[in-house]
C-alpha atoms as a PDB file:
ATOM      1  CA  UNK A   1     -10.693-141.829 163.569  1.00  0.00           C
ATOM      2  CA  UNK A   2     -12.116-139.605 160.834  1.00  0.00           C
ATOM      3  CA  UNK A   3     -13.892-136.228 161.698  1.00  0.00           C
ATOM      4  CA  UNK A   4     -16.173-134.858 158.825  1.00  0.00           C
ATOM      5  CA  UNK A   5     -17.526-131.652 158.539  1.00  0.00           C
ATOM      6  CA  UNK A   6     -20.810-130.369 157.975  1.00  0.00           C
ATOM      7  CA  UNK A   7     -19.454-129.263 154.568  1.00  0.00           C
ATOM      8  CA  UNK A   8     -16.450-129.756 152.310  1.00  0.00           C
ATOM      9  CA  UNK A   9     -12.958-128.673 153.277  1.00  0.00           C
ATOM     10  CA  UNK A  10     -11.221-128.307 150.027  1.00  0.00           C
ATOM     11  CA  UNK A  11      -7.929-128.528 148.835  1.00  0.00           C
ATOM     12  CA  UNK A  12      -7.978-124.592 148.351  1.00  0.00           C
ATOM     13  CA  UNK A  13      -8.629-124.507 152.167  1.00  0.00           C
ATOM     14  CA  UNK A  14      -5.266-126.588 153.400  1.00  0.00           C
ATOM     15  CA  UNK A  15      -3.015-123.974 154.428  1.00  0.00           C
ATOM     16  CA  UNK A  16      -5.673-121.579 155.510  1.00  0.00           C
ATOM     17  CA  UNK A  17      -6.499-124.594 157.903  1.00  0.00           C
ATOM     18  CA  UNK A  18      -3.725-125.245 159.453  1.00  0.00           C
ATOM     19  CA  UNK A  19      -3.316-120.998 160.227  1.00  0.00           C
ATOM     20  CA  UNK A  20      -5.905-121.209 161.891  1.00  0.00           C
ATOM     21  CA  UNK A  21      -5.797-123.832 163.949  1.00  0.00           C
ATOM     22  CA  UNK A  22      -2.668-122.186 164.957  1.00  0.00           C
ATOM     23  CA  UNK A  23      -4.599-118.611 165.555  1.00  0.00           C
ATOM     24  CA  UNK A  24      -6.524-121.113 168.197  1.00  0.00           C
ATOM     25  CA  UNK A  25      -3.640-122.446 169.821  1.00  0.00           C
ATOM     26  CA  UNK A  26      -1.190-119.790 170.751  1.00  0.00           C
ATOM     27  CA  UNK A  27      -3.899-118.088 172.650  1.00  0.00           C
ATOM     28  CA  UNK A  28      -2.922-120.839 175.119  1.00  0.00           C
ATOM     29  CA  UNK A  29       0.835-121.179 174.579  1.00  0.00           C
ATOM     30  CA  UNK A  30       1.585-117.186 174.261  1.00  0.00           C
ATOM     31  CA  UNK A  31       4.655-118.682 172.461  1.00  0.00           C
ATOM     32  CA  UNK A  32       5.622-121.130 169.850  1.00  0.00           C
ATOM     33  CA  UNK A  33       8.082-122.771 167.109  1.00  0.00           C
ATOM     34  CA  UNK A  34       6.722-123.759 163.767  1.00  0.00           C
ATOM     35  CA  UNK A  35       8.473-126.028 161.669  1.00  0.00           C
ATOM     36  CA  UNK A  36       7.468-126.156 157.715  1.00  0.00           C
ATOM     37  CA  UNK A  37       8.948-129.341 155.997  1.00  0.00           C
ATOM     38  CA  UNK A  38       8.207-128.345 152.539  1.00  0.00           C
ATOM     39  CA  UNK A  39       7.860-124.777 152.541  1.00  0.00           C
ATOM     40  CA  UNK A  40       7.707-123.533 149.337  1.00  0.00           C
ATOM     41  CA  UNK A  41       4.597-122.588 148.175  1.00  0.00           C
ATOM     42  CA  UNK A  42       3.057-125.072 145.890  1.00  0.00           C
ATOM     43  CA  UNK A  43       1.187-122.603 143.669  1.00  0.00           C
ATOM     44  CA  UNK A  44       2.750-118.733 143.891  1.00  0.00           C
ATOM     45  CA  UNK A  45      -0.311-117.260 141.944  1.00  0.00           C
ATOM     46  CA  UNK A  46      -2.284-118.196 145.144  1.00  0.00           C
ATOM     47  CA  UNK A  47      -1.032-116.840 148.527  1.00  0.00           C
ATOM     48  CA  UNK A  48      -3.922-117.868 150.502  1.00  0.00           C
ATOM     49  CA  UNK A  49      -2.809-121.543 149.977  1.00  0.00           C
ATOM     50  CA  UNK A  50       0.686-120.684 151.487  1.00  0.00           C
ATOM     51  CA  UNK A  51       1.008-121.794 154.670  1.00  0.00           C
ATOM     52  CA  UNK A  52       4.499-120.708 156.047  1.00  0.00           C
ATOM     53  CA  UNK A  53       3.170-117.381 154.881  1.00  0.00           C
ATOM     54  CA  UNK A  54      -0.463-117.182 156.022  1.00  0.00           C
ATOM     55  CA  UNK A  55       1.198-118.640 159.317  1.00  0.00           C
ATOM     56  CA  UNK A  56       4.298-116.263 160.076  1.00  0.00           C
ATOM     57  CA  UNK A  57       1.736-113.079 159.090  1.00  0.00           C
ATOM     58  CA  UNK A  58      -1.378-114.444 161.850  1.00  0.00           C
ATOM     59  CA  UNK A  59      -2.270-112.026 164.364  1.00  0.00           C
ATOM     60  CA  UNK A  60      -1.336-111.909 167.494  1.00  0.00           C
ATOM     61  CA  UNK A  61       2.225-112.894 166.273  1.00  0.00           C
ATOM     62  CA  UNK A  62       3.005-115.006 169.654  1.00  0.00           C
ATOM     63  CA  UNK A  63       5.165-117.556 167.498  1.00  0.00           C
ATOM     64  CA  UNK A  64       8.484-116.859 167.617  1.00  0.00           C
ATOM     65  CA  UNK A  65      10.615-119.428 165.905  1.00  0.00           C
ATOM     66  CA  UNK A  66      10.225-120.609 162.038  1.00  0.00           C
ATOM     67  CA  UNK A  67      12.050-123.438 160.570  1.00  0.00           C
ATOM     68  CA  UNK A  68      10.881-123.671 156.596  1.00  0.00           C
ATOM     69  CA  UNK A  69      12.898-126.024 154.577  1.00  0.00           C
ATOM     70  CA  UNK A  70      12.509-126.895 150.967  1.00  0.00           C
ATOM     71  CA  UNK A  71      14.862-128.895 148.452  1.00  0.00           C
ATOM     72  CA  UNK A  72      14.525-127.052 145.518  1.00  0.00           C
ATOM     73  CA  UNK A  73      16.702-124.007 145.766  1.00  0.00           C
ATOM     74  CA  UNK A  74      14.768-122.084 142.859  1.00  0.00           C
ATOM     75  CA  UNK A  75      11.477-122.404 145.161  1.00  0.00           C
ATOM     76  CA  UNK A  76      13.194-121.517 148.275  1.00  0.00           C
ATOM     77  CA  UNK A  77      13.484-118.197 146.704  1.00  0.00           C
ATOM     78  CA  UNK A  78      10.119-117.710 147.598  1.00  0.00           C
ATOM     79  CA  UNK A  79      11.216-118.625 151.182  1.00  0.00           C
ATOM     80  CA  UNK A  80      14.006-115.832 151.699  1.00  0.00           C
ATOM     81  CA  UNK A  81      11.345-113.445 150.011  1.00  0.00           C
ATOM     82  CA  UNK A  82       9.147-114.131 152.779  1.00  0.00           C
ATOM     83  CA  UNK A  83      11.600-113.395 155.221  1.00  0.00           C
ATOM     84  CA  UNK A  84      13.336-110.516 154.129  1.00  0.00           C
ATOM     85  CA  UNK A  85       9.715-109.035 154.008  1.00  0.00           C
ATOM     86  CA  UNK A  86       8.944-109.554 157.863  1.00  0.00           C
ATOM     87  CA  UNK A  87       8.710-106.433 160.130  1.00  0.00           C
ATOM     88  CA  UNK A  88      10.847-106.065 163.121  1.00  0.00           C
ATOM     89  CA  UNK A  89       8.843-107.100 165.857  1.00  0.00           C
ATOM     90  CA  UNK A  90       9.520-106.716 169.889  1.00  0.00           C
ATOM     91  CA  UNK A  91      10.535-109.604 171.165  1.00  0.00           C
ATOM     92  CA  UNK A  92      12.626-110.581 168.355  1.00  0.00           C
ATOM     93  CA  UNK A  93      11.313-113.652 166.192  1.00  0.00           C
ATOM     94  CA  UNK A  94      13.944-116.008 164.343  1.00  0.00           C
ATOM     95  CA  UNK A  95      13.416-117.372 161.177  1.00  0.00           C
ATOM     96  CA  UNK A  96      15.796-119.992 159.700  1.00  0.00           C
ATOM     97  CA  UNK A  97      15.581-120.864 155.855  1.00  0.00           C
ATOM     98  CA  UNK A  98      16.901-124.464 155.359  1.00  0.00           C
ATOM     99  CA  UNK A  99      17.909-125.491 151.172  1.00  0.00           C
ATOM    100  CA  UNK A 100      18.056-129.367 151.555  1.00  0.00           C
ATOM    101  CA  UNK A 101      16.169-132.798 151.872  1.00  0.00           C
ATOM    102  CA  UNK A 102      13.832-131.789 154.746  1.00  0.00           C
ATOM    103  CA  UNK A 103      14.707-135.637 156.182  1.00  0.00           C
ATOM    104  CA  UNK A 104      18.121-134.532 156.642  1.00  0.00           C
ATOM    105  CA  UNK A 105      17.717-130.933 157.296  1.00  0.00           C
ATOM    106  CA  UNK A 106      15.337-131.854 160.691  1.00  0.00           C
ATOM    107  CA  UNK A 107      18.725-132.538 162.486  1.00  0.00           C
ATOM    108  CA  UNK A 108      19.772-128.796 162.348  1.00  0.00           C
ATOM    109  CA  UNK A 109      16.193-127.271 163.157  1.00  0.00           C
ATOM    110  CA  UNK A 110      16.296-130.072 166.514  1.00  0.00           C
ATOM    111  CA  UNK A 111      19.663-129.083 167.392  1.00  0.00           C
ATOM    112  CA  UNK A 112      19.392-125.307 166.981  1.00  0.00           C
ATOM    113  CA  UNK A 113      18.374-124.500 170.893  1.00  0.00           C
ATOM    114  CA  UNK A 114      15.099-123.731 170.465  1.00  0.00           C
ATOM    115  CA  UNK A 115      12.794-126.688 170.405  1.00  0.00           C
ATOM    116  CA  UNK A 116      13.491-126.995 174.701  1.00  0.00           C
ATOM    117  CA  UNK A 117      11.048-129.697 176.191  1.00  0.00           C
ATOM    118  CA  UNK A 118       8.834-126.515 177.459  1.00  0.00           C
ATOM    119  CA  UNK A 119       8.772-124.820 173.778  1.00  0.00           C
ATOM    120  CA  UNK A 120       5.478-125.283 171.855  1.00  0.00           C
ATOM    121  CA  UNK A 121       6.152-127.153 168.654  1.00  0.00           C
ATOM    122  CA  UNK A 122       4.402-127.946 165.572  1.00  0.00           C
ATOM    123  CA  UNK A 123       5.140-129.121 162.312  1.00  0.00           C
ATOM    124  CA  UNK A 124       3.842-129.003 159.085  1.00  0.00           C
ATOM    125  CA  UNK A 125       4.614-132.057 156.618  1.00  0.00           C
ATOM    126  CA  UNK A 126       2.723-130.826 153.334  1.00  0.00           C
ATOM    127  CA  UNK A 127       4.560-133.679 150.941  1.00  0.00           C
ATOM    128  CA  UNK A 128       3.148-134.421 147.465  1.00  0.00           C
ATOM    129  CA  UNK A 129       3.451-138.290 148.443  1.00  0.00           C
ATOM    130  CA  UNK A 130       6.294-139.949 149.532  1.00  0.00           C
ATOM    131  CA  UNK A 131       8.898-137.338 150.704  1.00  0.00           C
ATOM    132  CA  UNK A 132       8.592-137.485 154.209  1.00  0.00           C
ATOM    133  CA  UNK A 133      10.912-140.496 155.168  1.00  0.00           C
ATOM    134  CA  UNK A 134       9.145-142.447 158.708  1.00  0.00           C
ATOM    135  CA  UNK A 135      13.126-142.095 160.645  1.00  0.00           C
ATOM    136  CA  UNK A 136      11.903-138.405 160.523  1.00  0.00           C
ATOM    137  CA  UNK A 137       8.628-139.113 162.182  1.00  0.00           C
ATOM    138  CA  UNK A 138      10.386-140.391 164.833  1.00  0.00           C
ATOM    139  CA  UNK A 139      13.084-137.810 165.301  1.00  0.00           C
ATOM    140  CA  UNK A 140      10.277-135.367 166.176  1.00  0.00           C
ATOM    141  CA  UNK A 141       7.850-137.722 167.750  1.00  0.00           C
ATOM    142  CA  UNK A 142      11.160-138.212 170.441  1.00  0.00           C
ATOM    143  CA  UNK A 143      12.439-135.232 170.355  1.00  0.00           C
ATOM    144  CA  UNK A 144      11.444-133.927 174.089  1.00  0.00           C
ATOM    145  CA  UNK A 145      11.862-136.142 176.742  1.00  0.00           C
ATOM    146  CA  UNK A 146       9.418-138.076 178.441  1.00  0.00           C
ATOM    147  CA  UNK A 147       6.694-136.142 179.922  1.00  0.00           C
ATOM    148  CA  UNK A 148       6.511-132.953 177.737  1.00  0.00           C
ATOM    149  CA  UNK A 149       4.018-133.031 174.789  1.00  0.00           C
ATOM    150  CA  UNK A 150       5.396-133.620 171.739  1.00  0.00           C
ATOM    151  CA  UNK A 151       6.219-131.746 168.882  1.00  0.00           C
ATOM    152  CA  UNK A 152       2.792-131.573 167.438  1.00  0.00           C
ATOM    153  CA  UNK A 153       2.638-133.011 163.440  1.00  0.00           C
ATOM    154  CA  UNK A 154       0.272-132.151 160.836  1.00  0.00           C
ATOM    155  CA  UNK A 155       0.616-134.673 158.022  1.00  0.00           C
ATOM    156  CA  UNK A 156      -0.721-134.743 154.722  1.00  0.00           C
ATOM    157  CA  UNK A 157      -1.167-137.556 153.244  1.00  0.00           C
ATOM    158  CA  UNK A 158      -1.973-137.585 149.423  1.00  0.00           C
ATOM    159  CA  UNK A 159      -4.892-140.381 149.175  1.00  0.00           C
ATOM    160  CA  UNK A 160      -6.026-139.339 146.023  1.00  0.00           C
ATOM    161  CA  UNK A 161      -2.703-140.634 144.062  1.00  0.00           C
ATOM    162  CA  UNK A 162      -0.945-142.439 146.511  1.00  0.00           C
ATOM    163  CA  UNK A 163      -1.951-145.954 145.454  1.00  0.00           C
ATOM    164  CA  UNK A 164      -1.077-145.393 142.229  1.00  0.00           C
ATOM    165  CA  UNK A 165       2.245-143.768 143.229  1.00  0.00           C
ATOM    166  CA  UNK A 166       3.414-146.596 145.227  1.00  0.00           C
ATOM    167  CA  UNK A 167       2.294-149.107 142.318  1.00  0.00           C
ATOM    168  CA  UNK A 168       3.880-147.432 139.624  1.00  0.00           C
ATOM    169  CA  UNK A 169       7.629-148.533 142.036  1.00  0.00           C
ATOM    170  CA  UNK A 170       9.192-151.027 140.556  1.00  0.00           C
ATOM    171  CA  UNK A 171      12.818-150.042 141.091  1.00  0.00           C
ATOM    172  CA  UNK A 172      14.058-147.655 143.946  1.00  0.00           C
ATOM    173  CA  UNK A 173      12.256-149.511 146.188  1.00  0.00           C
ATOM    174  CA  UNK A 174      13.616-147.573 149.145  1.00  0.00           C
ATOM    175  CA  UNK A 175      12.092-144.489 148.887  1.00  0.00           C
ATOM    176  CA  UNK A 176       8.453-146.133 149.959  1.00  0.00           C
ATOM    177  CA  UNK A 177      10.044-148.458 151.993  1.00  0.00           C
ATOM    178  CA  UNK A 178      12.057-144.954 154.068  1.00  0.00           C
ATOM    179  CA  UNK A 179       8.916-143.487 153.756  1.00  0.00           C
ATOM    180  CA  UNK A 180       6.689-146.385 155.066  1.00  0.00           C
ATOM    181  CA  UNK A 181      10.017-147.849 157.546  1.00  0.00           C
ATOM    182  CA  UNK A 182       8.960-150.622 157.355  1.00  0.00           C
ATOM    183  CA  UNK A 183       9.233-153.413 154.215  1.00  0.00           C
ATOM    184  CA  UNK A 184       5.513-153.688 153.898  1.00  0.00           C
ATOM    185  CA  UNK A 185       4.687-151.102 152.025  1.00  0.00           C
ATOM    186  CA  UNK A 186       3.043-152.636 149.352  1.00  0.00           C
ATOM    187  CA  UNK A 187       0.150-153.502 151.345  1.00  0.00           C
ATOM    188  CA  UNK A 188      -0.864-149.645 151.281  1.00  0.00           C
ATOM    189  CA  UNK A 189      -1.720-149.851 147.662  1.00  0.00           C
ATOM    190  CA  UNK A 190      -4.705-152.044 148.279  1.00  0.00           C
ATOM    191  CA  UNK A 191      -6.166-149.408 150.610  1.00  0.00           C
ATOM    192  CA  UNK A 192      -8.535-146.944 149.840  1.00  0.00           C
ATOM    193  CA  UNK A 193      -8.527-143.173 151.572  1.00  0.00           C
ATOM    194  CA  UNK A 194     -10.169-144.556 154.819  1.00  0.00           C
ATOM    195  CA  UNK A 195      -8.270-147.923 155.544  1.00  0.00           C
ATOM    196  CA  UNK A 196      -5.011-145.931 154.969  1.00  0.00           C
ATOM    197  CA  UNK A 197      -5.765-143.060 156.981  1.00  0.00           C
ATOM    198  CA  UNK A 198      -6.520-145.791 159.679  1.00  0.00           C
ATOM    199  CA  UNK A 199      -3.377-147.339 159.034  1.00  0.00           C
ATOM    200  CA  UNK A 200      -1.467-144.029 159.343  1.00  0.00           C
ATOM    201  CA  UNK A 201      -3.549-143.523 162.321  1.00  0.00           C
ATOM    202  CA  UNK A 202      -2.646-146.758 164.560  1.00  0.00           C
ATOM    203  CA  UNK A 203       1.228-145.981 163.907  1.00  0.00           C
ATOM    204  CA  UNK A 204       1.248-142.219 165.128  1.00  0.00           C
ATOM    205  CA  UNK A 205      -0.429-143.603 168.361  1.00  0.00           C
ATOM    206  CA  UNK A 206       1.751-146.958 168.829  1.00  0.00           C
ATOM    207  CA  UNK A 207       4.921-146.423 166.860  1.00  0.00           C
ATOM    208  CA  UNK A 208       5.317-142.713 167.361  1.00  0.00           C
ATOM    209  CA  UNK A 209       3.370-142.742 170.949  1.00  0.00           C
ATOM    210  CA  UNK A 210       0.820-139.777 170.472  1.00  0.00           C
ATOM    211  CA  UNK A 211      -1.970-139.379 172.466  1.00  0.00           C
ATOM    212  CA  UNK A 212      -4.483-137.908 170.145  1.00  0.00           C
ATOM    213  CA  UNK A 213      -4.436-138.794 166.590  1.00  0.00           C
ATOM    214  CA  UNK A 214      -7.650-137.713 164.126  1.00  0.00           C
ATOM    215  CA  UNK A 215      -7.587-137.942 160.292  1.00  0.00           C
ATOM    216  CA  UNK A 216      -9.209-135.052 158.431  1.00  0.00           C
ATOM    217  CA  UNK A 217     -10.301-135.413 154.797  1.00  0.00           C
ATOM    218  CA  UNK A 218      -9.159-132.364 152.252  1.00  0.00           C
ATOM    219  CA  UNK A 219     -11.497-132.951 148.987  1.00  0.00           C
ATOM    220  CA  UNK A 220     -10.707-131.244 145.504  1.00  0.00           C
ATOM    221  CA  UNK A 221     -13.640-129.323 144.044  1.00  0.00           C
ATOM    222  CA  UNK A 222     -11.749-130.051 140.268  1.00  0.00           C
ATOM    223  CA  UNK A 223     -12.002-133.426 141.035  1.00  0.00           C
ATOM    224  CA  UNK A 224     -16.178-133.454 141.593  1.00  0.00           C
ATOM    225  CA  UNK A 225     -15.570-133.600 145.161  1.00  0.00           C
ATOM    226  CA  UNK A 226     -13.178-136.397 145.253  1.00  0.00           C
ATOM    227  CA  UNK A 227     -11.073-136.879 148.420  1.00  0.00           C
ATOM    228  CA  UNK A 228      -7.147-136.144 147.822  1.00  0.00           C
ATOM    229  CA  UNK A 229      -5.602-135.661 151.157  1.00  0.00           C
ATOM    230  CA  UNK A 230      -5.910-136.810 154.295  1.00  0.00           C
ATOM    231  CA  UNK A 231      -4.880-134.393 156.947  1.00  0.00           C
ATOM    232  CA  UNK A 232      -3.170-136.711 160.128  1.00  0.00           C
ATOM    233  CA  UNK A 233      -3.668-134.639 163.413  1.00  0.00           C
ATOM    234  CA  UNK A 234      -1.001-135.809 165.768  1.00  0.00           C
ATOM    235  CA  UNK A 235      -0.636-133.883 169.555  1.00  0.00           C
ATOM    236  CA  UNK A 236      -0.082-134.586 172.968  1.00  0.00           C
ATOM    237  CA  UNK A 237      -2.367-131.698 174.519  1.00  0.00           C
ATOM    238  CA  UNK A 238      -5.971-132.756 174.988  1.00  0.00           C
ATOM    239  CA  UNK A 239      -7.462-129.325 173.833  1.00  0.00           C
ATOM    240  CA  UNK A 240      -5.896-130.126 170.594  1.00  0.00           C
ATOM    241  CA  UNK A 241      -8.611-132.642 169.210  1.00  0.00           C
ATOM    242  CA  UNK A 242     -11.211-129.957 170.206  1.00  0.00           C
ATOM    243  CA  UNK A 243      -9.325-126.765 168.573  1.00  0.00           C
ATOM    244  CA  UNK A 244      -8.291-128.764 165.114  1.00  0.00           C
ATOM    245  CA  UNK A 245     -12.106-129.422 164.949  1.00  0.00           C
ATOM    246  CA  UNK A 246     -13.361-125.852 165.500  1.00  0.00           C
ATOM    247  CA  UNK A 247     -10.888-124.817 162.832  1.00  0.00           C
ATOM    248  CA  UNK A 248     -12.078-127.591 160.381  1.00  0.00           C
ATOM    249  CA  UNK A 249     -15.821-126.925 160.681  1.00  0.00           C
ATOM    250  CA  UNK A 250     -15.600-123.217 160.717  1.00  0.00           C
ATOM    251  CA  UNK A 251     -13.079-122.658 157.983  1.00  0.00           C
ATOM    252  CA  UNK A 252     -15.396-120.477 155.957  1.00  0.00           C
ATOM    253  CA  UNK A 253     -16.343-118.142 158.618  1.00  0.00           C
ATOM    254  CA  UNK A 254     -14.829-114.826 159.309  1.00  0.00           C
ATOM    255  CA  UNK A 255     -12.144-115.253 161.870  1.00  0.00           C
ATOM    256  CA  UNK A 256     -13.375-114.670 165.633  1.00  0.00           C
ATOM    257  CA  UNK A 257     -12.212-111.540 167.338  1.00  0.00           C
ATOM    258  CA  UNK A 258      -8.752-111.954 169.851  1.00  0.00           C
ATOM    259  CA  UNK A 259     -11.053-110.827 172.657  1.00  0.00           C
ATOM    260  CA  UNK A 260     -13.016-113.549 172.246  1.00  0.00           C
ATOM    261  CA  UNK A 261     -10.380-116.180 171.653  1.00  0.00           C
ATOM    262  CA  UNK A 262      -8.396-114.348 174.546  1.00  0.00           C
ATOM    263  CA  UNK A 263     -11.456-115.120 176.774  1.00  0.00           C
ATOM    264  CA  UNK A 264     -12.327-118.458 175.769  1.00  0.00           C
ATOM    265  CA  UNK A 265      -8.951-119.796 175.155  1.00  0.00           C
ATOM    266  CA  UNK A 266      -6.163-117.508 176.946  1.00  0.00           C
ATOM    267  CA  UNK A 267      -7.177-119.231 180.726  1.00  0.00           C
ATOM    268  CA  UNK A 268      -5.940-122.872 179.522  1.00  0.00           C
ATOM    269  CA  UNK A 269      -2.842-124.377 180.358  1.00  0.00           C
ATOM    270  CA  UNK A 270      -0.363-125.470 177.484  1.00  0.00           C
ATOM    271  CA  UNK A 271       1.085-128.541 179.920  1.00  0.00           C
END
């Protein structure tokens, strides 16, 4: 299910959205691990679309575990900058730079001893289209056991190209097909930005077993206001549908005071 806004979010506005959203929710959890896939920043002239670094710098700093991973060791420079530049804060945070194929380098963040069933846990999957291989869905969608919430995904999707992208394969074949897991991934070429968000939709809630799953459509001013992402909401916790919302709709505003998040938001219960 698709949730527009009363204006445009654009693709300027993706990382600045997801920090956000995040401001919203550790008012609740008081704690937190946040897991970047592909970390790197995607344009270094621009900090305000960086999200590992608009994230790790949010106030109140209640996270307290980072995970960013990128392939490219040249542009996980920018990575080791970003941590070698973070104050010493009381308790101590720990941040973990990861040089490698993000589908490979998951097994190490899941196995490090942080991610417990109890730890709040949400991942960014910012891949430019077909990076993100489905097995890796899965390892984080079952990470916890039964009965905690799962480690929350946000998941862009790049609807803009995509079709194109997964046309232009005609050898390698298993690079859509890892990313799709399944054989069919042909089909998705026929679909336009809504019918695949759909698609993407029905599989986080079936095949990967979340209970809330909303699409959110990023739009590129450059492009006349054409849609190139969809953003794929997937979480456990039913505030989360209602906080992703108030961070979509009021991403041009001035952020709210911590008094007033503290007293609107600080009473709820993460489980």
């Amino acid at each position: 299910m698709r949730r527009n806004a009363e204006h445009k979010v654009w693709t300027e506005n993706k990382a600045q959205l997801i920090a956000r959203y995040l401001r919203y929710f550790v008012f609740i959890t008081k704690h937190g691990a946040y897991i970047d896939g592909f970390a790197a920043p995607k344009e270094p002239d621009k900090p305000d679309s960086w999200a590992a670094s608009l994230v790790v710098d949010s106030e109140p700093k209640f996270l307290r575990q980072f995970f960013w991973c990128e392939l490219d060791p040249e542009r996980a420079k920018y990575l080791e900058e970003l941590k070698a530049r973070q104050p010493e804060i009381r308790p101590k945070r720990h941040i973990s730079v990861h040089i490698g194929d993000f589908n490979t380098e998951v097994e190490k963040v899941l196995a490090s001893g942080f991610i417990t069933d109890k730890t709040a846990t949400f991942c960014l999957l910012d891949q430019f289209a077909c990076e993100c291989e489905w097995k890796t869905l899965v390892r984080l969608a079952t990470h916890k056991n039964s009965g905690s919430n799962k480690i929350e995904l946000f998941y862009f999707l790049g609807v803009g190209w995509l079709n194109r992208t997964l046309q232009a394969f005609t050898r390698n074949d298993h690079i859509p097909e890892a990313w799709w897991g399944r054989s069919d991934w042909r089909e998705l070429a026929k679909l336009g930005p809504t019918k695949l968000s759909m698609r993407f939709e029905d599989r986080f809630r079936t095949d990967l077993g979340y209970r809330h799953v909303y699409s959110y459509p990023i739009f590129e001013r450059e492009q006349g206001g054409r849609q190139m992402f969809t953003m794929i909401h997937a979480s456990d916790h039913q505030e989360a549908p209602k906080l992703m919302q108030r961070a979509y709709r009021g991403i041009m505003k001035p952020l709210e005071p911590e008094e007033q998040l503290e007293m609107e938001l600080g009473q709820l219960d993460w489980n």
